[in-house]
N, C-alpha and C. Protein backbone atom coordinates (compact mmCIF):
# COMPACT_ATOMS: atom_id res chain seq x y z
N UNK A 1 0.84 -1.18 0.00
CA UNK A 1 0.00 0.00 0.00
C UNK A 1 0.89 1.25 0.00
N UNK A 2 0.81 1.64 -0.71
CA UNK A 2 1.56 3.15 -0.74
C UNK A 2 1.04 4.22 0.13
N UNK A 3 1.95 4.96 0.48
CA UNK A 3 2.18 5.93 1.49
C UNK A 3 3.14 6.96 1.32
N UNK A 4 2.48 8.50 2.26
CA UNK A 4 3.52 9.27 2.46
C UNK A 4 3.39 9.88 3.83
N UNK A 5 4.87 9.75 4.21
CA UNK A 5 5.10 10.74 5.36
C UNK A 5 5.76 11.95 5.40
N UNK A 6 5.44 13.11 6.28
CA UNK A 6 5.79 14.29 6.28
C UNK A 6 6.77 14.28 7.61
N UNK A 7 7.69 14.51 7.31
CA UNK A 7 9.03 14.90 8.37
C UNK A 7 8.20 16.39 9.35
N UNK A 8 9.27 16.62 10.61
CA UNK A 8 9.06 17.82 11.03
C UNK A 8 9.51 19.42 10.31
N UNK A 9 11.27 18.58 9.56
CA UNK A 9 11.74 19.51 8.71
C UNK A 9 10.93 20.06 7.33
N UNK A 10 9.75 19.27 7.09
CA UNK A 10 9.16 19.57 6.02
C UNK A 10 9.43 18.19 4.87
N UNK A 11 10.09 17.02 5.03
CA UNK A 11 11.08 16.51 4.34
C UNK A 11 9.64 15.36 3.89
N UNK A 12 9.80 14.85 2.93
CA UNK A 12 8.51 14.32 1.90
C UNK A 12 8.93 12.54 1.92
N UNK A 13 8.57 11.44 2.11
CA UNK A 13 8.98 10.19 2.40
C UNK A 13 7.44 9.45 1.84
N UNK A 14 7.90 8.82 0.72
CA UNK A 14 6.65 8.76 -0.28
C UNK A 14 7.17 6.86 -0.56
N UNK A 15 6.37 6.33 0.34
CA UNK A 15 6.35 4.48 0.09
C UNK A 15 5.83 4.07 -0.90
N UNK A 16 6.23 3.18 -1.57
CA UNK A 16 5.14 2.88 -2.77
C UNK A 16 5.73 1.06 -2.75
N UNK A 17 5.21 -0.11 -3.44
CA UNK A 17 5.36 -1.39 -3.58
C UNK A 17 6.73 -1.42 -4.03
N UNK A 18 7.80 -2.36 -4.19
CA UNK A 18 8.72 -3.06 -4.44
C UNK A 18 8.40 -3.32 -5.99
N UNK A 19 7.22 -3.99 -6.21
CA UNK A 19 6.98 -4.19 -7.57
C UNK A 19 7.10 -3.09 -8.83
N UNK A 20 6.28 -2.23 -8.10
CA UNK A 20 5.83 -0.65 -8.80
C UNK A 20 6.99 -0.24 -8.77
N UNK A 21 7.99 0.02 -8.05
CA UNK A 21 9.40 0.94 -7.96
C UNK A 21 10.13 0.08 -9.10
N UNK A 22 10.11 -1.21 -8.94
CA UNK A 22 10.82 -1.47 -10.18
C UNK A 22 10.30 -1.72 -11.50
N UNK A 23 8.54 -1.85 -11.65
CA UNK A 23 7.81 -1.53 -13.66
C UNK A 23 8.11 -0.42 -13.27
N UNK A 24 8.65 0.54 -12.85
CA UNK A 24 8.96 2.02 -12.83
C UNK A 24 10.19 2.38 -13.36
N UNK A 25 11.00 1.41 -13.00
CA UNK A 25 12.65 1.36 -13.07
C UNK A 25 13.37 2.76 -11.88
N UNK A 26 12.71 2.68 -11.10
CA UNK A 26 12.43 4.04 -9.64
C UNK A 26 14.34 3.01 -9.02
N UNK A 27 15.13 4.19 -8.80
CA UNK A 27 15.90 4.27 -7.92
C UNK A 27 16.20 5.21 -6.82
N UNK A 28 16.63 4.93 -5.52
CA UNK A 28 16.45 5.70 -4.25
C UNK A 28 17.36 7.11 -4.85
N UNK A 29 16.61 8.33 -4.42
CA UNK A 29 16.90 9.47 -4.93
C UNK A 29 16.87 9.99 -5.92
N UNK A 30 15.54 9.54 -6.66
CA UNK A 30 14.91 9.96 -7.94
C UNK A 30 14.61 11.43 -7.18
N UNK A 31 14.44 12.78 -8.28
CA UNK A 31 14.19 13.88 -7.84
C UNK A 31 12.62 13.85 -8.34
N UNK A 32 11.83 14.44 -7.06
CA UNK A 32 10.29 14.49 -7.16
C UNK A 32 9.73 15.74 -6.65
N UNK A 33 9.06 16.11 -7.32
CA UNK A 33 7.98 16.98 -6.84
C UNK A 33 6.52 16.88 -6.13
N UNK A 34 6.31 17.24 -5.52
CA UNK A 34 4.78 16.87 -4.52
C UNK A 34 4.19 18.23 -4.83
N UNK A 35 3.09 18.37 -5.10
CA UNK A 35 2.17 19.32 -4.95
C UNK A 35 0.55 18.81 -4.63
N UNK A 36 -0.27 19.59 -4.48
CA UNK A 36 -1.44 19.46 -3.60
C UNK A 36 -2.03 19.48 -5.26
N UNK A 37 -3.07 18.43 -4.81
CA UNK A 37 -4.19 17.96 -5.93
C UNK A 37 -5.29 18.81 -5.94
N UNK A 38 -6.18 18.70 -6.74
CA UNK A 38 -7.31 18.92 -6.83
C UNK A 38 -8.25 18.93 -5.57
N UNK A 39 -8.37 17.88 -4.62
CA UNK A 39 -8.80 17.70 -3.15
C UNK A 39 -7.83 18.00 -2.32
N UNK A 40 -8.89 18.43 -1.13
CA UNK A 40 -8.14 19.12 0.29
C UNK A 40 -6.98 17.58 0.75
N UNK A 41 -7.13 16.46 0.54
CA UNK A 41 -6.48 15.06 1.04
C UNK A 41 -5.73 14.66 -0.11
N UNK A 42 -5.64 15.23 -1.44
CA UNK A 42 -4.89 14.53 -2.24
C UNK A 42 -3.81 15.45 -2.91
N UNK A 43 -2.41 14.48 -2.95
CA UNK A 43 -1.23 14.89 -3.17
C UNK A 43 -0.55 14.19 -4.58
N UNK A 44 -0.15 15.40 -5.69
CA UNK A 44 0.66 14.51 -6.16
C UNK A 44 1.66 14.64 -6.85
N UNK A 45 2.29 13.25 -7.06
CA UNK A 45 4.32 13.15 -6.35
C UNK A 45 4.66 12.86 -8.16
N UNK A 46 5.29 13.56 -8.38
CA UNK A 46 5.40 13.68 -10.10
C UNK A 46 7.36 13.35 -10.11
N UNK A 47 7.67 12.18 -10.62
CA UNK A 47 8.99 11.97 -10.44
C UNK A 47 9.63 12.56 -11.75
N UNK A 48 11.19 13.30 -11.51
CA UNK A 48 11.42 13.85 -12.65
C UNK A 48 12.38 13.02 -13.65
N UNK A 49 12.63 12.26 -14.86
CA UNK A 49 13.61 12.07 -15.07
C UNK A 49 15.07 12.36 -16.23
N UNK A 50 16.01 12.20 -16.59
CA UNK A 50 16.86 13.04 -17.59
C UNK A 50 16.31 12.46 -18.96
């Protein structure tokens, strides 16, 4: 189940499956952006790549 946590520093910690990170080809310290969705509860995490 995917998840995110918010640090005190502000710092963004965004869980997602083992499976999904890799049909993603996702390695630790992909650069991402988070912004606030459309709803007051929804966030979303837009990964950037070269």
């Amino acid at each position: 189940m995917p998840s995110i946590q918010l640090s005190k520093t502000g710092v963004f910690s965004v869980n997602i499956p083992i499976r999904v990170a890799r049909s993603l080809k996702l390695q630790k310290g992909k650069k991402t952006t988070v912004r606030k969705g459309k709803n007051s509860n929804e966030l979303i995490v837009t990964i950037e790549r070269n």
